[in-house]
PDB file of N, CA and C in Angstrom:
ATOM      1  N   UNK A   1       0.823  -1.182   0.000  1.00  0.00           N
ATOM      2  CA  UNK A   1       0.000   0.000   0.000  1.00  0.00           C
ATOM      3  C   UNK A   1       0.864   1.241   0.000  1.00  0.00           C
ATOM      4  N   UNK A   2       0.594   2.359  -0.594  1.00  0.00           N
ATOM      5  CA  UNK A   2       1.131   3.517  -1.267  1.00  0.00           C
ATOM      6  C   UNK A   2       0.954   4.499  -0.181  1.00  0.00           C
ATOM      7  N   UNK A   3       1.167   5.127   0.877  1.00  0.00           N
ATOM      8  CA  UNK A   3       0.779   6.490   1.371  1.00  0.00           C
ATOM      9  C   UNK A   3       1.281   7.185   0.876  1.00  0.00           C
ATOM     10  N   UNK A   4       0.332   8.319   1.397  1.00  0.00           N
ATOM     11  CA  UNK A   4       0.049   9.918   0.815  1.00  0.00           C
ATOM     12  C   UNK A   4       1.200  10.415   1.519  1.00  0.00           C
ATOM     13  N   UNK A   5       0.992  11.656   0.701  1.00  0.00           N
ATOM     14  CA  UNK A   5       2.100  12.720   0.907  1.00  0.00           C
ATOM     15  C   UNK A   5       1.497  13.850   2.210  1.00  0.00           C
ATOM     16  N   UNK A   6      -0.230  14.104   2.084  1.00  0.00           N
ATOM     17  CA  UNK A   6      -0.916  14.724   3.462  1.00  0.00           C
ATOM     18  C   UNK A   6      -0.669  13.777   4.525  1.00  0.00           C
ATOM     19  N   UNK A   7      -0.603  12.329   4.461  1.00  0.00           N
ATOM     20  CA  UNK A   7      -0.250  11.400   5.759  1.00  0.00           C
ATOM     21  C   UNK A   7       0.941  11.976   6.306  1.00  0.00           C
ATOM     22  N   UNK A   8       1.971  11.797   5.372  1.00  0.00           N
ATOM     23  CA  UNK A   8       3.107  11.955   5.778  1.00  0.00           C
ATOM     24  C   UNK A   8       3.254  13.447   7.256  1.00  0.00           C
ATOM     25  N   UNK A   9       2.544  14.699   6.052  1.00  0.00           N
ATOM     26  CA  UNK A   9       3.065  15.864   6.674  1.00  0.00           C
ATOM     27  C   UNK A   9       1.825  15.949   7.405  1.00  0.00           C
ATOM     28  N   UNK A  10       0.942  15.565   7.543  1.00  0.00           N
ATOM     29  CA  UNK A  10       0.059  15.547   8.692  1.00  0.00           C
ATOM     30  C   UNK A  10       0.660  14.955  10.343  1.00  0.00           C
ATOM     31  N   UNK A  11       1.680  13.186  10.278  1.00  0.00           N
ATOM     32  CA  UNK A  11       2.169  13.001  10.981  1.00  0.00           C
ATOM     33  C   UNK A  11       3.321  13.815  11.454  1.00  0.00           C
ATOM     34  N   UNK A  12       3.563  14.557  10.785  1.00  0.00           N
ATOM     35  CA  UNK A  12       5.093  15.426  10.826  1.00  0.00           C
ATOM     36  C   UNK A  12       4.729  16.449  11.519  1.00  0.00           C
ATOM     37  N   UNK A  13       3.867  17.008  11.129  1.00  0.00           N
ATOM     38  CA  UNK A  13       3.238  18.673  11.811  1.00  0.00           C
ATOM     39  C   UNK A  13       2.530  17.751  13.173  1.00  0.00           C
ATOM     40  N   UNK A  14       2.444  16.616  13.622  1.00  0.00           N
ATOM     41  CA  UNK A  14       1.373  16.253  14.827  1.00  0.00           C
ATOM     42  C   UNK A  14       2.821  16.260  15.575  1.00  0.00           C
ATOM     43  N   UNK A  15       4.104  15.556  14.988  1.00  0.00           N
ATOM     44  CA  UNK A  15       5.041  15.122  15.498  1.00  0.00           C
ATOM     45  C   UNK A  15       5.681  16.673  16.615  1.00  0.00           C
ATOM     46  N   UNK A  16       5.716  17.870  15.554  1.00  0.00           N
ATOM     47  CA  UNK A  16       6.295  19.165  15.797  1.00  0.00           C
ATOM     48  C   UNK A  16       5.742  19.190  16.875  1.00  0.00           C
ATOM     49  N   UNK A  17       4.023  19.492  16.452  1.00  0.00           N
ATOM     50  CA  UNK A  17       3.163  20.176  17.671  1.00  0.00           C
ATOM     51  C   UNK A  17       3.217  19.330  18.979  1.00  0.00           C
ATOM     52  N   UNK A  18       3.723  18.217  19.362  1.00  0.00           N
ATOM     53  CA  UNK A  18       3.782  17.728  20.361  1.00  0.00           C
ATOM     54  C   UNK A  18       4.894  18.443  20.799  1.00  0.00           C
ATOM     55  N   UNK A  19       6.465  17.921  20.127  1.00  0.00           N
ATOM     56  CA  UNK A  19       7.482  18.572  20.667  1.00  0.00           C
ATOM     57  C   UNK A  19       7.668  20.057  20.947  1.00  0.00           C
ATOM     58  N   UNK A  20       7.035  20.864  20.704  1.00  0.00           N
ATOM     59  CA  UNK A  20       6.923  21.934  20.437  1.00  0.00           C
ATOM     60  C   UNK A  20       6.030  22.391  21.719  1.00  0.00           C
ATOM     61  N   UNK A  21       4.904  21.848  22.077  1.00  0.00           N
ATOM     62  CA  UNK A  21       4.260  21.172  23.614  1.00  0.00           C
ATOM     63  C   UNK A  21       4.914  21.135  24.954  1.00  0.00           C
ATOM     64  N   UNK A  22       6.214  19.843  24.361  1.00  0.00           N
ATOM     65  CA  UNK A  22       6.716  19.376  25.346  1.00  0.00           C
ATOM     66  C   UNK A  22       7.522  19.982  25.951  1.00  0.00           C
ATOM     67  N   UNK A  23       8.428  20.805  24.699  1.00  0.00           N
ATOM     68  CA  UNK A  23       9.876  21.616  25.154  1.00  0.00           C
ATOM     69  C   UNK A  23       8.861  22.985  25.761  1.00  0.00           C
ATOM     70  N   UNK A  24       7.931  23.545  25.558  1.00  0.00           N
ATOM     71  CA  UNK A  24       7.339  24.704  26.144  1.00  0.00           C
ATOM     72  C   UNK A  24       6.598  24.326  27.585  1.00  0.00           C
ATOM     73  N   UNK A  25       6.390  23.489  27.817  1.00  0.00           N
ATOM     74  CA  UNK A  25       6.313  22.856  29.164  1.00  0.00           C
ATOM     75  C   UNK A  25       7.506  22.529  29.941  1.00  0.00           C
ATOM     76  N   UNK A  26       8.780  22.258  29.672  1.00  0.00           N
ATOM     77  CA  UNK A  26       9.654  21.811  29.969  1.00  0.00           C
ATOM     78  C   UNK A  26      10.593  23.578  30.435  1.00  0.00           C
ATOM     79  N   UNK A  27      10.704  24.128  29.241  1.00  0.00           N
ATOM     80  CA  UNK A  27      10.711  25.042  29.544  1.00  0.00           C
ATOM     81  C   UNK A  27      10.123  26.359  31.011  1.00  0.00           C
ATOM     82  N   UNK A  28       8.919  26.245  31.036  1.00  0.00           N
ATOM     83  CA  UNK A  28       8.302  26.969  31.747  1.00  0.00           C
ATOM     84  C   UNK A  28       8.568  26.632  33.435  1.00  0.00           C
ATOM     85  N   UNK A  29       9.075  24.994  33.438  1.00  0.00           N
ATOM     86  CA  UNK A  29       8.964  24.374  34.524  1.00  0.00           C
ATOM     87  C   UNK A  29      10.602  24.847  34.969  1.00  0.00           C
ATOM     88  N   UNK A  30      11.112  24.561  33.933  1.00  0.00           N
ATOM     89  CA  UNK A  30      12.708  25.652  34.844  1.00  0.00           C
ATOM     90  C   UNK A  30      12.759  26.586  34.704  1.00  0.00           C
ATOM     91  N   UNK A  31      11.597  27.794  34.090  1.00  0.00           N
ATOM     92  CA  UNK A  31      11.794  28.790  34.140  1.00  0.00           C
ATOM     93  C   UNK A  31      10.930  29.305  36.064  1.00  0.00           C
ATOM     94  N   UNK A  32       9.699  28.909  35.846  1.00  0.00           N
ATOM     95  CA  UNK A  32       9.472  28.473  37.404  1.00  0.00           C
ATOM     96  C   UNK A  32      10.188  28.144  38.086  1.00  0.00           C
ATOM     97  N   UNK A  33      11.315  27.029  38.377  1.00  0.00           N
ATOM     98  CA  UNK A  33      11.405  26.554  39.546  1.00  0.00           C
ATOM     99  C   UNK A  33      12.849  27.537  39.983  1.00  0.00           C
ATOM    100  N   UNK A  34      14.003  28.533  38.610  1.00  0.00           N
ATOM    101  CA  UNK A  34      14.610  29.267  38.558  1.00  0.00           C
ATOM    102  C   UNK A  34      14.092  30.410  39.559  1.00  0.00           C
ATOM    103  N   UNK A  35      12.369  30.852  38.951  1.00  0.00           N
ATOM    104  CA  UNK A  35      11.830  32.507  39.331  1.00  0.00           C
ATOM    105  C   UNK A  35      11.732  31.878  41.007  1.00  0.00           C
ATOM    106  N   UNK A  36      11.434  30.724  41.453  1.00  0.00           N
ATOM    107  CA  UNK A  36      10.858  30.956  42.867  1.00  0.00           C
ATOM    108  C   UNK A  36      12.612  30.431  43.475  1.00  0.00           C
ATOM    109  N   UNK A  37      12.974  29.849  42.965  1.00  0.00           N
ATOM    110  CA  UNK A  37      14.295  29.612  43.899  1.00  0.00           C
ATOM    111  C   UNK A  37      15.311  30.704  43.913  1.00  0.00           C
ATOM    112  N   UNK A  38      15.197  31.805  42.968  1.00  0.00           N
ATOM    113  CA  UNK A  38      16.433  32.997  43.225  1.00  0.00           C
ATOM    114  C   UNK A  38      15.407  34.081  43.737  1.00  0.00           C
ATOM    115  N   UNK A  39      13.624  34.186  43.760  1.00  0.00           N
ATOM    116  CA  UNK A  39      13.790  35.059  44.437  1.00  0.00           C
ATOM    117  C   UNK A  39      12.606  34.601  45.758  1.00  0.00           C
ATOM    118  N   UNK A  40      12.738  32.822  45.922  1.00  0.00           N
ATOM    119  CA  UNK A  40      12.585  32.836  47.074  1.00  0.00           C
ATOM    120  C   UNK A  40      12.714  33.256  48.313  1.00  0.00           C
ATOM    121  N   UNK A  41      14.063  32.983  48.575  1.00  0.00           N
ATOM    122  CA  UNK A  41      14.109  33.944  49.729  1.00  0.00           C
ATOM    123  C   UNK A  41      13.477  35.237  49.861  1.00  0.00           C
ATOM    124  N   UNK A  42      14.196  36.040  49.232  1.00  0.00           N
ATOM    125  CA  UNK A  42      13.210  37.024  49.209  1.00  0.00           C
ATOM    126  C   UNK A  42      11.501  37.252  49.599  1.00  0.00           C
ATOM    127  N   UNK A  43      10.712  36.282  48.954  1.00  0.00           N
ATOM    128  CA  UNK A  43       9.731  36.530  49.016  1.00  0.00           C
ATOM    129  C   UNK A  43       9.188  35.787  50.541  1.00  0.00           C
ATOM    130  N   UNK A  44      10.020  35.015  51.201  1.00  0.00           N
ATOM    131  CA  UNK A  44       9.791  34.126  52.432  1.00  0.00           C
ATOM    132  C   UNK A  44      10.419  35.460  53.384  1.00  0.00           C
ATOM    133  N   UNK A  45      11.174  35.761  53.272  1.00  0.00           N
ATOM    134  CA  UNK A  45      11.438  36.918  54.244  1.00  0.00           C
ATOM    135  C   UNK A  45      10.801  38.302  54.316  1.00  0.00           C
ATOM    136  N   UNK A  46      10.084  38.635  53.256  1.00  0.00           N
ATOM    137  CA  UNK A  46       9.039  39.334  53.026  1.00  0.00           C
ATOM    138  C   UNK A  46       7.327  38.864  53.316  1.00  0.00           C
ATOM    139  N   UNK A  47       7.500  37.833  53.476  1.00  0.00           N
ATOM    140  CA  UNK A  47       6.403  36.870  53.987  1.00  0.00           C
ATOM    141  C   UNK A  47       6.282  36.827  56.013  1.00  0.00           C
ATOM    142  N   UNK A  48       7.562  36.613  56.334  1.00  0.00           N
ATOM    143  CA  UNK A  48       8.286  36.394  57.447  1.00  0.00           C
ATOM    144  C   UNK A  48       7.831  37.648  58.048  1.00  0.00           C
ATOM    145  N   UNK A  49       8.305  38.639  57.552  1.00  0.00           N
ATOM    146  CA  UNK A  49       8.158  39.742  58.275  1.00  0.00           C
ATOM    147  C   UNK A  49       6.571  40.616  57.938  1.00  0.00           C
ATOM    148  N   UNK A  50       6.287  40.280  57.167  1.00  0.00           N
ATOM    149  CA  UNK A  50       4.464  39.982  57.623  1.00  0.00           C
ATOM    150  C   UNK A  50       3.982  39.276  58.731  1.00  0.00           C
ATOM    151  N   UNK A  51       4.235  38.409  58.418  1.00  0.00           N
ATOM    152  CA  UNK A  51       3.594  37.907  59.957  1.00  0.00           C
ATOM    153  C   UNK A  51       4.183  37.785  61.164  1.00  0.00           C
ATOM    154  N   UNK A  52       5.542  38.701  61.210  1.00  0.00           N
ATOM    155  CA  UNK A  52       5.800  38.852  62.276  1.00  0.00           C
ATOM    156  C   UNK A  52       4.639  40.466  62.946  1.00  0.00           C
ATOM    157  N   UNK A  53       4.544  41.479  61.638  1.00  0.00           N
ATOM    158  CA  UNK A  53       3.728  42.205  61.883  1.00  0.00           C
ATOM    159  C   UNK A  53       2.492  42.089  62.494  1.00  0.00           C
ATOM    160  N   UNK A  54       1.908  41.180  61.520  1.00  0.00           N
ATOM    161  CA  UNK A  54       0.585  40.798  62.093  1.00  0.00           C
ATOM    162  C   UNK A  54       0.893  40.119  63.499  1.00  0.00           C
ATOM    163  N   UNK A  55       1.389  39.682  63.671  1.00  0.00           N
ATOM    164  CA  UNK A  55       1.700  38.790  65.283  1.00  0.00           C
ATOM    165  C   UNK A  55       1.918  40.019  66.393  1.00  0.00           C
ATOM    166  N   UNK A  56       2.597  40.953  65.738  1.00  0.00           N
ATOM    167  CA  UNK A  56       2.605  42.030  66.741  1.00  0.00           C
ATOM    168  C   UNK A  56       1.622  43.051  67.017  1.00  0.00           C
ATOM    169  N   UNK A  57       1.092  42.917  65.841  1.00  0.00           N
ATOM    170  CA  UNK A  57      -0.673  43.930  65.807  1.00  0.00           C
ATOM    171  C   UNK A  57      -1.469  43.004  66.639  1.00  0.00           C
ATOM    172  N   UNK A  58      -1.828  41.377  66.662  1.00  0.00           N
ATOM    173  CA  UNK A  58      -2.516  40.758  67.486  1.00  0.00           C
ATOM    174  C   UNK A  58      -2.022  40.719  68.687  1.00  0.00           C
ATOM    175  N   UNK A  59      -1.250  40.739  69.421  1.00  0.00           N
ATOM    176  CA  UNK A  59      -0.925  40.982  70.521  1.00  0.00           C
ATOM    177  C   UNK A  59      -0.817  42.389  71.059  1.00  0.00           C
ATOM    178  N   UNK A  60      -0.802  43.597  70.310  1.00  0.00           N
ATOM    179  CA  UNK A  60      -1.478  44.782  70.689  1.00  0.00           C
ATOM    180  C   UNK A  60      -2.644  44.849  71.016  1.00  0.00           C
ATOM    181  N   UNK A  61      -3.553  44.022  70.114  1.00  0.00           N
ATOM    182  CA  UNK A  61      -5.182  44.069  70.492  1.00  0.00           C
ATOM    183  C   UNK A  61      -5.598  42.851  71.324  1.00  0.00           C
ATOM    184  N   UNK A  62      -4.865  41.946  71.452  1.00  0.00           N
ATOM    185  CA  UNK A  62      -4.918  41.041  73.228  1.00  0.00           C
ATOM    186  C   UNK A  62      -4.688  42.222  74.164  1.00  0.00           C
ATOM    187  N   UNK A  63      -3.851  42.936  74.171  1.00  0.00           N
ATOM    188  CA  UNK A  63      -3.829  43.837  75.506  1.00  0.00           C
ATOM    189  C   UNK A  63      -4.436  44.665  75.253  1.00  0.00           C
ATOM    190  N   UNK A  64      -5.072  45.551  74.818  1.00  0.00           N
ATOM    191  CA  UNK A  64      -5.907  46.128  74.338  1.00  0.00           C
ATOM    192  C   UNK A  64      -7.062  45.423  75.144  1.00  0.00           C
ATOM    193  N   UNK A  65      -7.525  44.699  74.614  1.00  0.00           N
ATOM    194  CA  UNK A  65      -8.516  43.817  75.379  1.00  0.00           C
ATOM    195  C   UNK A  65      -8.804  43.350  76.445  1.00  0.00           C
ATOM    196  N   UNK A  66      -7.492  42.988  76.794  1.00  0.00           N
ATOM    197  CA  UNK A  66      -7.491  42.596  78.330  1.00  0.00           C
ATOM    198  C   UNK A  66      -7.397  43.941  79.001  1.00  0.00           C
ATOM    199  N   UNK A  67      -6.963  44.858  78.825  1.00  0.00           N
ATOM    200  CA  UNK A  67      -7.427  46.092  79.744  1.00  0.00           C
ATOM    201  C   UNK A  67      -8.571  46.419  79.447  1.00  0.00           C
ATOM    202  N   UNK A  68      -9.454  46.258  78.630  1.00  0.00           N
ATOM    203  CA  UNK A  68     -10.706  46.279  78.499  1.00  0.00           C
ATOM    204  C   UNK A  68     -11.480  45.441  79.667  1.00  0.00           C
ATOM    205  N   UNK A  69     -11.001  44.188  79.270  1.00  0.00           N
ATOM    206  CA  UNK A  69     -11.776  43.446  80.314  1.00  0.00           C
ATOM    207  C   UNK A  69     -11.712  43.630  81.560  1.00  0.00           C
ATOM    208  N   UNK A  70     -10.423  43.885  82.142  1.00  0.00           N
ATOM    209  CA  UNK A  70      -9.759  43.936  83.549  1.00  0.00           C
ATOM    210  C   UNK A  70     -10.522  45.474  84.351  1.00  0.00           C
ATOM    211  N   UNK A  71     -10.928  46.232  83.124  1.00  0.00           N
ATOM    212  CA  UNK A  71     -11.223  47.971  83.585  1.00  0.00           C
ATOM    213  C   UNK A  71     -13.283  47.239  83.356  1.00  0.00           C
ATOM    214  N   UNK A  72     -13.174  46.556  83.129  1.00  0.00           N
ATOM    215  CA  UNK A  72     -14.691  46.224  82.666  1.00  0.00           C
ATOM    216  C   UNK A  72     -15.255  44.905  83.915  1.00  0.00           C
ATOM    217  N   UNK A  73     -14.427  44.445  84.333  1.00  0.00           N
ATOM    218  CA  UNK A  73     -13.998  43.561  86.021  1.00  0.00           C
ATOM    219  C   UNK A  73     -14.402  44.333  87.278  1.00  0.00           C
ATOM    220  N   UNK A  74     -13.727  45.311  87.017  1.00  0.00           N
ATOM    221  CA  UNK A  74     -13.745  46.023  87.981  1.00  0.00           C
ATOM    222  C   UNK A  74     -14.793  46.909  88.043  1.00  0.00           C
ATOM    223  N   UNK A  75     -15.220  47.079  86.929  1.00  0.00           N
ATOM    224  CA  UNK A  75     -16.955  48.014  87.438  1.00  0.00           C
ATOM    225  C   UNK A  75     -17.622  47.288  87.696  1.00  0.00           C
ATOM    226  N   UNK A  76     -17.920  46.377  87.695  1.00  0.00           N
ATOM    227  CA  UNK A  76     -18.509  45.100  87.863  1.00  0.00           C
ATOM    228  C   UNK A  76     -18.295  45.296  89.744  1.00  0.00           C
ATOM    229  N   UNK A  77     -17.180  44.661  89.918  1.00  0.00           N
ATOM    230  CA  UNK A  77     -16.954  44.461  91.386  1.00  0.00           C
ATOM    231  C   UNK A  77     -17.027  45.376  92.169  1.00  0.00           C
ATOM    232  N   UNK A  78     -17.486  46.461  92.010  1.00  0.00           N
ATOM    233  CA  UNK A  78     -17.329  47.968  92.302  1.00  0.00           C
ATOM    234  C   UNK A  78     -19.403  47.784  92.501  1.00  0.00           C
ATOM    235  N   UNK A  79     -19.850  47.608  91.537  1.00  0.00           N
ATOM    236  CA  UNK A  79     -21.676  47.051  91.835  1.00  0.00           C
ATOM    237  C   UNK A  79     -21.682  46.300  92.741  1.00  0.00           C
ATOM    238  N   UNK A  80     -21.347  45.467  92.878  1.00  0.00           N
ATOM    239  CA  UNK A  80     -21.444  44.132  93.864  1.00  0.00           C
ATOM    240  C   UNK A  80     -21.072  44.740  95.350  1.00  0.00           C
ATOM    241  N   UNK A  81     -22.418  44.389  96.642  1.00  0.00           N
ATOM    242  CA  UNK A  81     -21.976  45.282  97.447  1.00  0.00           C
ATOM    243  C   UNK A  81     -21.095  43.951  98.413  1.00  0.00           C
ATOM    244  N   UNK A  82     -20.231  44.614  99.254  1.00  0.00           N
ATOM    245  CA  UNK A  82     -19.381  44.416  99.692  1.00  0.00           C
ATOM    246  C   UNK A  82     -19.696  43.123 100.246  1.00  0.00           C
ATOM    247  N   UNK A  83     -20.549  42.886 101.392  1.00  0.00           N
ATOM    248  CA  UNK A  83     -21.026  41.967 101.891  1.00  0.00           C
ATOM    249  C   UNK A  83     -21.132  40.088 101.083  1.00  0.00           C
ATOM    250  N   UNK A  84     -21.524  40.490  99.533  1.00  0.00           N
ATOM    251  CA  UNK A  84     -21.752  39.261  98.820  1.00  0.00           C
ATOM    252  C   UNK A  84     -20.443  39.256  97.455  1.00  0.00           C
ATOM    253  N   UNK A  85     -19.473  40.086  98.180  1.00  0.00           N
ATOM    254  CA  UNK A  85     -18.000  40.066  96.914  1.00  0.00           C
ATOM    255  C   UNK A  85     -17.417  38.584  97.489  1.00  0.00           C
ATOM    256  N   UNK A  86     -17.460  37.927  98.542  1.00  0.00           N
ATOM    257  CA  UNK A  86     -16.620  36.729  99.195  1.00  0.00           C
ATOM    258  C   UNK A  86     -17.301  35.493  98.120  1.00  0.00           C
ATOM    259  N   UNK A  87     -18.790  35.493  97.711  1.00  0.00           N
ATOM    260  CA  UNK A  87     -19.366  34.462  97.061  1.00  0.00           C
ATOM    261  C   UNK A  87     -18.762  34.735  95.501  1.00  0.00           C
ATOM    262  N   UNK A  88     -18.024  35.879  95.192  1.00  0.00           N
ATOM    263  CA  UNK A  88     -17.617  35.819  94.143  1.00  0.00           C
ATOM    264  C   UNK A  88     -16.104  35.124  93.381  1.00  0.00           C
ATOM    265  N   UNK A  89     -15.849  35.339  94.458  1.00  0.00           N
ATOM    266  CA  UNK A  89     -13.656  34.625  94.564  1.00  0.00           C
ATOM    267  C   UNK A  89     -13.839  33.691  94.085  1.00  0.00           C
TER     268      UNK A  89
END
């Protein structure tokens, strides 16, 4: 049996477009794993010191709070007359 000459370059152009696929995948994947490993660090220590921020803003507003509560305790115990503060301890 005789094949065609469209077989041929039909398999040829399927052949390209794969490789052509593969190396642009292949590609992208060390171009990725290049972008996060040189400016990893970077971006982990810029990460780092975010949440060291945030860690320090939440613990501003724990105390914050707890003097809230502690000033909000005490009006409390300040109502309560003297006599029935012992049932409270």
């Amino acid at each position: 049996m005789r094949r065609s000459r469209s077989g041929r370059f039909g398999r040829m152009m399927k052949g390209v477009v794969w490789s052509v696929l593969a190396l642009s995948l292949m590609a992208a994947g060390i171009l990725g794993f290049l972008f996060f490993t040189v400016t990893g660090n970077d971006w982990l220590s810029q990460w780092l010191s975010y949440g060291s921020e945030l860690s320090l803003r939440a613990d501003g507003l724990e105390f914050r709070i707890e003097q809230w509560t502690d000033s909000l305790e005490m009006r409390v115990e300040q109502w309560i007359p003297e006599t029935v503060r012992p049932f409270f301890d």
